[in-house]
PDB file of N, CA and C in Angstrom:
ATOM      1  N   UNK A   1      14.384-196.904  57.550  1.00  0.00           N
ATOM      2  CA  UNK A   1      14.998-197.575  56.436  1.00  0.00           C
ATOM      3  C   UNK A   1      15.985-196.602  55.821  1.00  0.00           C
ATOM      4  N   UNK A   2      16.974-197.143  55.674  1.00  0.00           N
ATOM      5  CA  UNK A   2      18.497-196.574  55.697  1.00  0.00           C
ATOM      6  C   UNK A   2      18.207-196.178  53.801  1.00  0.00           C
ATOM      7  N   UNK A   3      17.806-196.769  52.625  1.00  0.00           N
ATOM      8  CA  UNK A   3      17.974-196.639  50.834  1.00  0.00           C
ATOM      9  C   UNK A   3      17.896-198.007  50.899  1.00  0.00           C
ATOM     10  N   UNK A   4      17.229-197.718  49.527  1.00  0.00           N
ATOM     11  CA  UNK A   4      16.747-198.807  48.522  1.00  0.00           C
ATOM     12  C   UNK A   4      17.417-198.467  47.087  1.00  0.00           C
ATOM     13  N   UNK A   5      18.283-199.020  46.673  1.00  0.00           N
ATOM     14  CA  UNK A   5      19.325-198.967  45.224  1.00  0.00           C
ATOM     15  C   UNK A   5      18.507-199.786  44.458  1.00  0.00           C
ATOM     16  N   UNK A   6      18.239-198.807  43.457  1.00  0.00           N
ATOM     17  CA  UNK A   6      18.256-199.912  41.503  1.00  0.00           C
ATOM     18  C   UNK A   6      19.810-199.362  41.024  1.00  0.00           C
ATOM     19  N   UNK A   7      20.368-201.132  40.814  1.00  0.00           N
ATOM     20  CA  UNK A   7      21.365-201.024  40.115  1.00  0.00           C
ATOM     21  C   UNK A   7      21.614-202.230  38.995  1.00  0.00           C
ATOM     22  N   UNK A   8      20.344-202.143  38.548  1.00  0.00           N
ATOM     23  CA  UNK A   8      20.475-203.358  37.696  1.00  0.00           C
ATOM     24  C   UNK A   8      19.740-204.639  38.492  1.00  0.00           C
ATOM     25  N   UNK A   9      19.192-204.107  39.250  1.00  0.00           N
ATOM     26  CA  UNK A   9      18.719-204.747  40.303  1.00  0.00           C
ATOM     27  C   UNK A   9      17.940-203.997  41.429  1.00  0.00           C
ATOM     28  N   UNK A  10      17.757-204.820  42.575  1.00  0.00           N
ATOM     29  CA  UNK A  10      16.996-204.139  43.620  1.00  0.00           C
ATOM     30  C   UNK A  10      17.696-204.426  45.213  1.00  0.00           C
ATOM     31  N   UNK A  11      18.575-203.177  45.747  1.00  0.00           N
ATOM     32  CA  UNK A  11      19.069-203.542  46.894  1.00  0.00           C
ATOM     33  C   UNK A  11      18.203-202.894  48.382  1.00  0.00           C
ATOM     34  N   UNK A  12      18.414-203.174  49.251  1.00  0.00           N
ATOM     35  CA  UNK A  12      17.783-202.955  50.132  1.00  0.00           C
ATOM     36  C   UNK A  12      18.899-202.890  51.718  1.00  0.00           C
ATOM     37  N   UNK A  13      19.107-201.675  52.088  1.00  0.00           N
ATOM     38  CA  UNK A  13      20.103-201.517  52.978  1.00  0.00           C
ATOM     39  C   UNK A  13      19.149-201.089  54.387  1.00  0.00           C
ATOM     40  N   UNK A  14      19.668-201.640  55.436  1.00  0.00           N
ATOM     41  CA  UNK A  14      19.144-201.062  56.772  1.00  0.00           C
ATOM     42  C   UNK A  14      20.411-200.622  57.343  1.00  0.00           C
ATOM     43  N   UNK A  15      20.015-199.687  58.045  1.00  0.00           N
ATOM     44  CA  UNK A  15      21.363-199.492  58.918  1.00  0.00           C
ATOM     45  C   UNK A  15      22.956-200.107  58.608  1.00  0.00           C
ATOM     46  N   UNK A  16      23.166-199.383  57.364  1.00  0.00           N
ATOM     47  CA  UNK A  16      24.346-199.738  56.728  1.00  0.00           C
ATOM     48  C   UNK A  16      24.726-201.129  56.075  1.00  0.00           C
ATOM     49  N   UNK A  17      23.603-202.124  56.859  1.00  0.00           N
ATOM     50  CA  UNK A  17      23.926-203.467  56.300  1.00  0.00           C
ATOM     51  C   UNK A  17      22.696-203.626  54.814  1.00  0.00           C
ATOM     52  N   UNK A  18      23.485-204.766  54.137  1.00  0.00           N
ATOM     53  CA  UNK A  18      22.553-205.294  53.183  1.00  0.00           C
ATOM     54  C   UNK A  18      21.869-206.096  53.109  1.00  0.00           C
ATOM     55  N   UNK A  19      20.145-205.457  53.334  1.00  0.00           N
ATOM     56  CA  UNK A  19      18.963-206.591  53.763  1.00  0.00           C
ATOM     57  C   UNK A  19      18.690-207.992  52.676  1.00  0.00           C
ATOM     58  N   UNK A  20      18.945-206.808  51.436  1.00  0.00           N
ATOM     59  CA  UNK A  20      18.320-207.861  50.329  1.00  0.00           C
ATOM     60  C   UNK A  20      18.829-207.383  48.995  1.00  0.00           C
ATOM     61  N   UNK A  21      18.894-208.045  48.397  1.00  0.00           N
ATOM     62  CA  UNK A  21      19.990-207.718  46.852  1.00  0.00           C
ATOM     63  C   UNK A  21      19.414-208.909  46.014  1.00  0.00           C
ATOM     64  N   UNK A  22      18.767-208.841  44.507  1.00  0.00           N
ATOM     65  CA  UNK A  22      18.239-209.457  43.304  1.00  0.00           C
ATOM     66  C   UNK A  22      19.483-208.745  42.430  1.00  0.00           C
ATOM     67  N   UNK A  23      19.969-209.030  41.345  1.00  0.00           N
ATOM     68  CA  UNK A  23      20.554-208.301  40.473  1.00  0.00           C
ATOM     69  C   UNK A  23      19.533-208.388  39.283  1.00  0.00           C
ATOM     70  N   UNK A  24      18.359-209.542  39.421  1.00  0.00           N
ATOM     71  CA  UNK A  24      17.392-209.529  38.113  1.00  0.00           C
ATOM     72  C   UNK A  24      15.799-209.477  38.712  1.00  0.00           C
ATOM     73  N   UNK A  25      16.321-208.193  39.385  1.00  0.00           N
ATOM     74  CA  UNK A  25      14.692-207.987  39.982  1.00  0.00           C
ATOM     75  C   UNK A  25      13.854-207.144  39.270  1.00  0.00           C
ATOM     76  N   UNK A  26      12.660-207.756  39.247  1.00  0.00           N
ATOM     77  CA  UNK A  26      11.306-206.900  38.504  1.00  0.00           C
ATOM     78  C   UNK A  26      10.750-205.329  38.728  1.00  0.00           C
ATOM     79  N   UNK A  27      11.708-204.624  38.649  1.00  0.00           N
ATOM     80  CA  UNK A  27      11.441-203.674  39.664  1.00  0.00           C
ATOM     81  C   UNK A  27      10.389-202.405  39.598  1.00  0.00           C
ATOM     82  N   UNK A  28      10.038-202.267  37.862  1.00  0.00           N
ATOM     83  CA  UNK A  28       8.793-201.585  37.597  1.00  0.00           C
ATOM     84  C   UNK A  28       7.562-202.258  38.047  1.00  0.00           C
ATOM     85  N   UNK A  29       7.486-203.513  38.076  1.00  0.00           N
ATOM     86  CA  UNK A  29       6.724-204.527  38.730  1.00  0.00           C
ATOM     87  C   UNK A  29       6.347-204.191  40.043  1.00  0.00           C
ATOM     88  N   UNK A  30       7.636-204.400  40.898  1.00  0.00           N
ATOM     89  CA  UNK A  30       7.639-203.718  42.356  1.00  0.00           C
ATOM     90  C   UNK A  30       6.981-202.526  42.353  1.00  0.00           C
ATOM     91  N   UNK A  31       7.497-201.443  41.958  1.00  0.00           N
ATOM     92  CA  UNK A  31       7.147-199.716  41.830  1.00  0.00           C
ATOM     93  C   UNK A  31       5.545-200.023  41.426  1.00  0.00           C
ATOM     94  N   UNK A  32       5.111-200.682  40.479  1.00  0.00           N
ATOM     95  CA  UNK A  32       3.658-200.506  40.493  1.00  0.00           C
ATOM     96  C   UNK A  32       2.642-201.051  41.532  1.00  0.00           C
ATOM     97  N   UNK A  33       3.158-202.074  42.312  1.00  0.00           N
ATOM     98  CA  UNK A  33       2.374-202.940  43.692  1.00  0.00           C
ATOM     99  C   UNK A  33       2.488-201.569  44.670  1.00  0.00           C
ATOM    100  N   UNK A  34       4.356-200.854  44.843  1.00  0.00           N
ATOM    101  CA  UNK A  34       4.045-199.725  45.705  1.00  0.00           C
ATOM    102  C   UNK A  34       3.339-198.737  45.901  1.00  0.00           C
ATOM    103  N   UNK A  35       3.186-198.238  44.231  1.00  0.00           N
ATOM    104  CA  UNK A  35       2.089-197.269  43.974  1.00  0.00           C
ATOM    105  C   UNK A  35       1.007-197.358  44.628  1.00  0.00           C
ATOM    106  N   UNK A  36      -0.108-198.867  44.402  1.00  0.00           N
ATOM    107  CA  UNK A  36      -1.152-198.821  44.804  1.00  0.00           C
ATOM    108  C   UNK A  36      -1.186-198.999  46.158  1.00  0.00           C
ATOM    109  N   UNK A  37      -0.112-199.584  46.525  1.00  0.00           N
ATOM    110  CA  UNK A  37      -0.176-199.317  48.204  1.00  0.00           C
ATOM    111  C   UNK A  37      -0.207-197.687  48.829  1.00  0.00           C
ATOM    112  N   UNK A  38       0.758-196.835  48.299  1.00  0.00           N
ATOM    113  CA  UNK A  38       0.843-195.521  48.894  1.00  0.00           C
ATOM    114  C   UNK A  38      -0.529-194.863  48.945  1.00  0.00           C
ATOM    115  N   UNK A  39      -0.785-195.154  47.617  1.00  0.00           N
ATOM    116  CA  UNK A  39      -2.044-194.474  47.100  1.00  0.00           C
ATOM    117  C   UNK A  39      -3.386-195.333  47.464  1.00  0.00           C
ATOM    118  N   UNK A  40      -3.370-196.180  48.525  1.00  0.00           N
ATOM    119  CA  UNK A  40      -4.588-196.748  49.032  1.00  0.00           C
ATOM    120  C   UNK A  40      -4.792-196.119  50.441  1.00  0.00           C
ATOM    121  N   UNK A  41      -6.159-195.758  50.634  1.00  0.00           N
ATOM    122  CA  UNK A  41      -6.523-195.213  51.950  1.00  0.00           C
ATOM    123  C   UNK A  41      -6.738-196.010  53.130  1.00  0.00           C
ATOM    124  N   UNK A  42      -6.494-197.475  52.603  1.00  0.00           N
ATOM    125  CA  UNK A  42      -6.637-198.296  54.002  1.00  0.00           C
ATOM    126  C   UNK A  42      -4.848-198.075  54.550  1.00  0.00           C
ATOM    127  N   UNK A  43      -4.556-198.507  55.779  1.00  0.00           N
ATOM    128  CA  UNK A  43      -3.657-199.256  56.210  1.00  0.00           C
ATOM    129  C   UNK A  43      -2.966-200.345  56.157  1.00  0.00           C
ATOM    130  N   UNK A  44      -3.361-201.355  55.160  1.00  0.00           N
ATOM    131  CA  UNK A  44      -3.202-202.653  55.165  1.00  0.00           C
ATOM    132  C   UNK A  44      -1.466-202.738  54.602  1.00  0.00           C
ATOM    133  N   UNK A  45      -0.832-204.434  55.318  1.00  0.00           N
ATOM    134  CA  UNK A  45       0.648-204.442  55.102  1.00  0.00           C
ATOM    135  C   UNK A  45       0.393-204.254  53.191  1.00  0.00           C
ATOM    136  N   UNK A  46       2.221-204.102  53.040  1.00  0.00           N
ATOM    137  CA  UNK A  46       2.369-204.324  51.544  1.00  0.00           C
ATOM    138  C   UNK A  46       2.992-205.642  51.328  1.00  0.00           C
ATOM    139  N   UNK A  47       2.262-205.985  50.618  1.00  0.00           N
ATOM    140  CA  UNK A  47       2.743-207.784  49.931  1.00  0.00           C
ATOM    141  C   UNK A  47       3.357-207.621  48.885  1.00  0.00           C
ATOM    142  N   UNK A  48       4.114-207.516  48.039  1.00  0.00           N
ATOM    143  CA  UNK A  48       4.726-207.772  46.883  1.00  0.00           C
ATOM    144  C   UNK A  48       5.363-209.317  46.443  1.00  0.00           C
ATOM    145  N   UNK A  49       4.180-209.880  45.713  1.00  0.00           N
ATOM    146  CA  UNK A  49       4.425-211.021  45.067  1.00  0.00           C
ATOM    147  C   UNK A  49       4.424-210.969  43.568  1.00  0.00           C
ATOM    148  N   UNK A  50       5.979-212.380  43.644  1.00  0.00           N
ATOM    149  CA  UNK A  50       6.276-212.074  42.271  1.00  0.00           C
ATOM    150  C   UNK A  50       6.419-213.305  42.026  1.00  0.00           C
ATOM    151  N   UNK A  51       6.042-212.953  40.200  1.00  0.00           N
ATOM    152  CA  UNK A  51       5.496-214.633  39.219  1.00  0.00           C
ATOM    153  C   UNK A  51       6.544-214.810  38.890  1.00  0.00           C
ATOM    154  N   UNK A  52       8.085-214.328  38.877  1.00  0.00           N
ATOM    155  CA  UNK A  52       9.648-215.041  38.632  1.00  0.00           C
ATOM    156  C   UNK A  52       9.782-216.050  39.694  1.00  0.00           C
ATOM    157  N   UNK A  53       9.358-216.070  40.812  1.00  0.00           N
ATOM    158  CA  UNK A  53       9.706-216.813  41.580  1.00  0.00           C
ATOM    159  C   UNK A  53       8.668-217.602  42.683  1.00  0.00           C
ATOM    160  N   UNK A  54       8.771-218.933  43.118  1.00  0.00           N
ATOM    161  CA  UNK A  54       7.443-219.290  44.314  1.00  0.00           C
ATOM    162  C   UNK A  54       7.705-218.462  45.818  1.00  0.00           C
ATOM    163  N   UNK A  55       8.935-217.755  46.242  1.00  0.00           N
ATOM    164  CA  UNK A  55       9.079-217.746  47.172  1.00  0.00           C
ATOM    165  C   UNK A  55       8.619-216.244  47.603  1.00  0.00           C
ATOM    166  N   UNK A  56       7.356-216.709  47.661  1.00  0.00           N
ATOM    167  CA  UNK A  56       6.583-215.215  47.423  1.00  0.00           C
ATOM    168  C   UNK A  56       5.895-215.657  49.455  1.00  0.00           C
ATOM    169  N   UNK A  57       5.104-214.170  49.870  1.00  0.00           N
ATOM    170  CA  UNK A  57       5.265-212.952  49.012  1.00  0.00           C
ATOM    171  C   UNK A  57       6.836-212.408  49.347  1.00  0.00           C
ATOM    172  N   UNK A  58       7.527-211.995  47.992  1.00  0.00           N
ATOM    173  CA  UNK A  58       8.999-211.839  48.051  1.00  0.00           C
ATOM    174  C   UNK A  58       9.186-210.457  48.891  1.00  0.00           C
ATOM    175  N   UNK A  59       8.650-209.403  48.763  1.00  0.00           N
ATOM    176  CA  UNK A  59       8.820-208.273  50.007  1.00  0.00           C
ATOM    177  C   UNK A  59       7.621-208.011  50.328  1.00  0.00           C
ATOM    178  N   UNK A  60       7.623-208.161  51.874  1.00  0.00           N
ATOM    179  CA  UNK A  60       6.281-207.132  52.441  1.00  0.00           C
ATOM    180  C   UNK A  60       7.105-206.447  54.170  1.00  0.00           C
ATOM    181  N   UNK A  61       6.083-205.384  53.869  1.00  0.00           N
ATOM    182  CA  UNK A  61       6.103-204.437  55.049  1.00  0.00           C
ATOM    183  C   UNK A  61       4.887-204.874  55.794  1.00  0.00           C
ATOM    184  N   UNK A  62       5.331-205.270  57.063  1.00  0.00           N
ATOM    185  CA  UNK A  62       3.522-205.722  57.951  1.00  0.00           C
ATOM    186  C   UNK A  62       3.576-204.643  59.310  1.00  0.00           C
ATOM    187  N   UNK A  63       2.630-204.644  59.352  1.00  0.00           N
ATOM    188  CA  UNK A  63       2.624-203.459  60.368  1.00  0.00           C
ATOM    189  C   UNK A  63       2.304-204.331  61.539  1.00  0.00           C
ATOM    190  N   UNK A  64       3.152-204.004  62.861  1.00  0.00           N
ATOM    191  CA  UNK A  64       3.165-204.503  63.797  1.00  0.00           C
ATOM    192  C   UNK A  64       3.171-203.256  65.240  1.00  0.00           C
ATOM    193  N   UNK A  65       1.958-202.829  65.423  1.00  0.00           N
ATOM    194  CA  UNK A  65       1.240-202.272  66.432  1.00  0.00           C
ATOM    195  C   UNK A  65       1.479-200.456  65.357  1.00  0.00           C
ATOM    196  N   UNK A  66       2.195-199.733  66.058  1.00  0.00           N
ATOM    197  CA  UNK A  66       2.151-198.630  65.300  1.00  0.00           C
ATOM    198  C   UNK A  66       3.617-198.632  64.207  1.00  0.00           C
ATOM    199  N   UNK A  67       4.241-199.553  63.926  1.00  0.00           N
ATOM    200  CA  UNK A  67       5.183-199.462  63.418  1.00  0.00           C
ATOM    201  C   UNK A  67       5.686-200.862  62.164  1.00  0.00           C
ATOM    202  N   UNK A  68       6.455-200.828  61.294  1.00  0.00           N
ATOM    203  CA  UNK A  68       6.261-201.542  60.412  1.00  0.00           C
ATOM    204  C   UNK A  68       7.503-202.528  60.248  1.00  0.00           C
ATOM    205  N   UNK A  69       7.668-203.525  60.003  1.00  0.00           N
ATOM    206  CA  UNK A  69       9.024-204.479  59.782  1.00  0.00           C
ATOM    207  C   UNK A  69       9.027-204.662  58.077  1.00  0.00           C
ATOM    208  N   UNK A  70       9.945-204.892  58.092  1.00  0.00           N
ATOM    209  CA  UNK A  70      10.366-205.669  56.374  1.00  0.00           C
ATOM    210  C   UNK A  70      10.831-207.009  56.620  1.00  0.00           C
ATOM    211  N   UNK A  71      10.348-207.671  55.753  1.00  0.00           N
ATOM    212  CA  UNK A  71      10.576-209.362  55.730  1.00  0.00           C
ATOM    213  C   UNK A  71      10.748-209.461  53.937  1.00  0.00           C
ATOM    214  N   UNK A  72      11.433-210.580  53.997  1.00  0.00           N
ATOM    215  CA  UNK A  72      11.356-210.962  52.559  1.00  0.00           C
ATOM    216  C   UNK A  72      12.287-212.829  52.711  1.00  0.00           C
ATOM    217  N   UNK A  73      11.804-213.665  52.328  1.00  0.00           N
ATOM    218  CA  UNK A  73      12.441-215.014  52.361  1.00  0.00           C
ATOM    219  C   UNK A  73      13.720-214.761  51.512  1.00  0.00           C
ATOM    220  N   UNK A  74      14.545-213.901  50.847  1.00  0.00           N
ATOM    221  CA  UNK A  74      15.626-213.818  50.308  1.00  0.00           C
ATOM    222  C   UNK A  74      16.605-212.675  51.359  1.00  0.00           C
ATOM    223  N   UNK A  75      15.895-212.341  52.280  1.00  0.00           N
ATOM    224  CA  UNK A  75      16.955-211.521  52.948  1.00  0.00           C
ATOM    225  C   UNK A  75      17.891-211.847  53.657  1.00  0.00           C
ATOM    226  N   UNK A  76      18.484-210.928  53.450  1.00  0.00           N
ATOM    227  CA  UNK A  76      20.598-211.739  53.776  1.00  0.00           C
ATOM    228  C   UNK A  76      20.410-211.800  55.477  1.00  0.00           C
ATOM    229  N   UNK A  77      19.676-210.912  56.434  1.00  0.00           N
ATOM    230  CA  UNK A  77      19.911-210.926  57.757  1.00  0.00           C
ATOM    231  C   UNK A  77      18.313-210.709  58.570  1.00  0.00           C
ATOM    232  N   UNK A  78      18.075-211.373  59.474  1.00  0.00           N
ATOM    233  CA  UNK A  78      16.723-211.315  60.527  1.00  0.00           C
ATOM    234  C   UNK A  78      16.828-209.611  60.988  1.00  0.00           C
ATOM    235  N   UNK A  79      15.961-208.514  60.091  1.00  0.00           N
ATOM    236  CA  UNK A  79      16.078-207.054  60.953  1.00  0.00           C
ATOM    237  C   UNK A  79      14.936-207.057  62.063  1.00  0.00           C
ATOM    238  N   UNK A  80      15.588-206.726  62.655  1.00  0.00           N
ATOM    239  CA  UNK A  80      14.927-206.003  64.134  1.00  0.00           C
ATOM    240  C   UNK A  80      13.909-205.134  64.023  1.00  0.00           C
ATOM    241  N   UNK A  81      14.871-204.026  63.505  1.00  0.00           N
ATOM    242  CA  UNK A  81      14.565-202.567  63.136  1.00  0.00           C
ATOM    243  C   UNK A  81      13.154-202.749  63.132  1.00  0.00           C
ATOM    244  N   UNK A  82      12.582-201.678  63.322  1.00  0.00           N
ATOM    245  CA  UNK A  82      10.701-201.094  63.002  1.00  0.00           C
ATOM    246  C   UNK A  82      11.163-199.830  62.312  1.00  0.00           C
ATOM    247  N   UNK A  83       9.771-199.304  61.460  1.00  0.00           N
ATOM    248  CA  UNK A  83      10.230-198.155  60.509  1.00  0.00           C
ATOM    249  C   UNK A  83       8.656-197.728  60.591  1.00  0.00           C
ATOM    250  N   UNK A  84       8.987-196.292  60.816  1.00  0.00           N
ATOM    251  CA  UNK A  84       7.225-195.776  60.281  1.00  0.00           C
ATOM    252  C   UNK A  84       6.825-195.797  58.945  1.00  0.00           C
ATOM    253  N   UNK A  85       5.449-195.771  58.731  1.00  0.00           N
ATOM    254  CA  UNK A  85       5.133-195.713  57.483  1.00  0.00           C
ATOM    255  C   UNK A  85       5.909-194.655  56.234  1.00  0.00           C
ATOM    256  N   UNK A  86       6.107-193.532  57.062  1.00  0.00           N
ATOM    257  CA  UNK A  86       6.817-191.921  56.332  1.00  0.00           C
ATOM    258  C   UNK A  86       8.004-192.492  55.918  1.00  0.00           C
ATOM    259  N   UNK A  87       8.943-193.604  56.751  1.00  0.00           N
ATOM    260  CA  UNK A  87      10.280-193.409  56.344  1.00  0.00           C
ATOM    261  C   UNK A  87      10.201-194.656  54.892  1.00  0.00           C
ATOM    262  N   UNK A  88       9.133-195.720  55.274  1.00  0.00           N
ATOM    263  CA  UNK A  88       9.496-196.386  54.225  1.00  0.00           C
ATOM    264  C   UNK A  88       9.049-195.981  52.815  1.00  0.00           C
ATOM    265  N   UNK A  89       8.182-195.445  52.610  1.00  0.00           N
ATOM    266  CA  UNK A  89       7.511-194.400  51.573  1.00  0.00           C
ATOM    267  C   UNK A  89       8.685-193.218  51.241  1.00  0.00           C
ATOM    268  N   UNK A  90       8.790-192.773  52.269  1.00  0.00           N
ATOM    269  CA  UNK A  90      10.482-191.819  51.465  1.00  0.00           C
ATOM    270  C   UNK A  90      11.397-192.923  50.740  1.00  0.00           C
ATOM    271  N   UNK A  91      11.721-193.948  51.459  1.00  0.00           N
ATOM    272  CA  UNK A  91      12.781-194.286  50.509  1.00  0.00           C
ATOM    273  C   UNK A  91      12.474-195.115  49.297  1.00  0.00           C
ATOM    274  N   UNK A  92      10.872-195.552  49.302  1.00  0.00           N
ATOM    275  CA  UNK A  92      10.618-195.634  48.157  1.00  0.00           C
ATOM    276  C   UNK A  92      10.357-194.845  46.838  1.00  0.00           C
ATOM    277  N   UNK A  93      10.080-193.576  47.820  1.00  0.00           N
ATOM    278  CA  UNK A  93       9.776-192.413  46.464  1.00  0.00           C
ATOM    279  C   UNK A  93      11.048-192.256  45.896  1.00  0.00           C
ATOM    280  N   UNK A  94      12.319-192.055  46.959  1.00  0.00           N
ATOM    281  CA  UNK A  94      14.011-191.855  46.196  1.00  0.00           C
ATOM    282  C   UNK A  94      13.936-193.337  45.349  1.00  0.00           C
ATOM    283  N   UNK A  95      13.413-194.430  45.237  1.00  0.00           N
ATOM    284  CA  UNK A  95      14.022-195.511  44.339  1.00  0.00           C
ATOM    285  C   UNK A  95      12.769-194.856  43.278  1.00  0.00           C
ATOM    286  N   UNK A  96      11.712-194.831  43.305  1.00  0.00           N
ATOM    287  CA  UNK A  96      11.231-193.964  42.145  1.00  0.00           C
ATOM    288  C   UNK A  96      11.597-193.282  41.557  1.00  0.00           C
ATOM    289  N   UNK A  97      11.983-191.915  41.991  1.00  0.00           N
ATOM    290  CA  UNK A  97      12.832-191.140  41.144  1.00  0.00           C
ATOM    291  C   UNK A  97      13.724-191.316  40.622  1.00  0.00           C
ATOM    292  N   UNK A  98      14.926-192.333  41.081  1.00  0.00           N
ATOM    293  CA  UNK A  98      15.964-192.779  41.041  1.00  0.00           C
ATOM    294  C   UNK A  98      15.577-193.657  38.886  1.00  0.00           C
ATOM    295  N   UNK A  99      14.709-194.161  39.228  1.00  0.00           N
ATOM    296  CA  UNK A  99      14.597-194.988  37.724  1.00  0.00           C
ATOM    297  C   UNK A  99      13.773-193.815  37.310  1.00  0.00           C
ATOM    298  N   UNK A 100      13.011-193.478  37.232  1.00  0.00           N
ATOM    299  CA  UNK A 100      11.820-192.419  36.140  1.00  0.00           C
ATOM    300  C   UNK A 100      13.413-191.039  36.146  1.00  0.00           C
ATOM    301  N   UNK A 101      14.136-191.285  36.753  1.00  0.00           N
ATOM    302  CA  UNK A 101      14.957-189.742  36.095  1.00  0.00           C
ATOM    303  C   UNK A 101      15.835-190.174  34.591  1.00  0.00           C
TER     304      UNK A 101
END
C-alpha cells in the first residue's frame, strides 16, 4: 500500500492510483477500529463499519492465504494488489501520526 492521506478527509492511494477518497470521513472513528485491530493478537480481517452510512463494512482488509486485499464498496477501482500485514500497518501508523501531530 502505496499512503493513506487525511485531508479533510480520508484518501487511499495504491500504486499511484486513487483507491478511495470521502472528503467527510470519520476518521478518528477509523483510527480507533485500527487501533484495536493492530493491537489484537488474533489474525482476524479488519472490518471498519460505519453508522454515517449502510454501505458498510465501508473498509476492510481480508486476508487471503498469506497476504491481504483492501475492499471497500466506495472504491474508485477493483485492486489486484495483495499487501502484507507490515505494509498496511505502516501506512496506517503514517495516517496516525499524520493527524495526532
Amino acid at each position: 500500500m502505496q499512503r493513506l492521506n487525511y485531508d479533510m478527509g480520508l484518501s487511499i492511494w495504491v500504486d499511484n492510483q486513487q483507491f478511495f477518497w470521502e472528503p467527510d470521513f470519520p476518521v478518528l472513528d477509523f483510527l480507533y477500529t485500527v487501533y484495536k485491530w493492530k493491537t489484537s493478537k488474533d489474525n482476524e480481517d479488519f472490518i471498519y463499519n460505519c453508522v454515517e452510512t449502510e454501505d458498510n463494512p465501508l473498509i476492510s482488509f481480508t486476508r487471503e492465504k498469506s497476504m491481504w486485499m483492501i475492499c471497500s464498496p466506495w472504491q474508485l477501482f477493483e485492486c489486484e494488489k495483495r499487501f502484507t500485514k507490515e505494509e498496511i500497518v505502516n501506512a496506517l501508523d503514517v495516517l496516525e501520526k499524520t493527524i495526532y501531530q
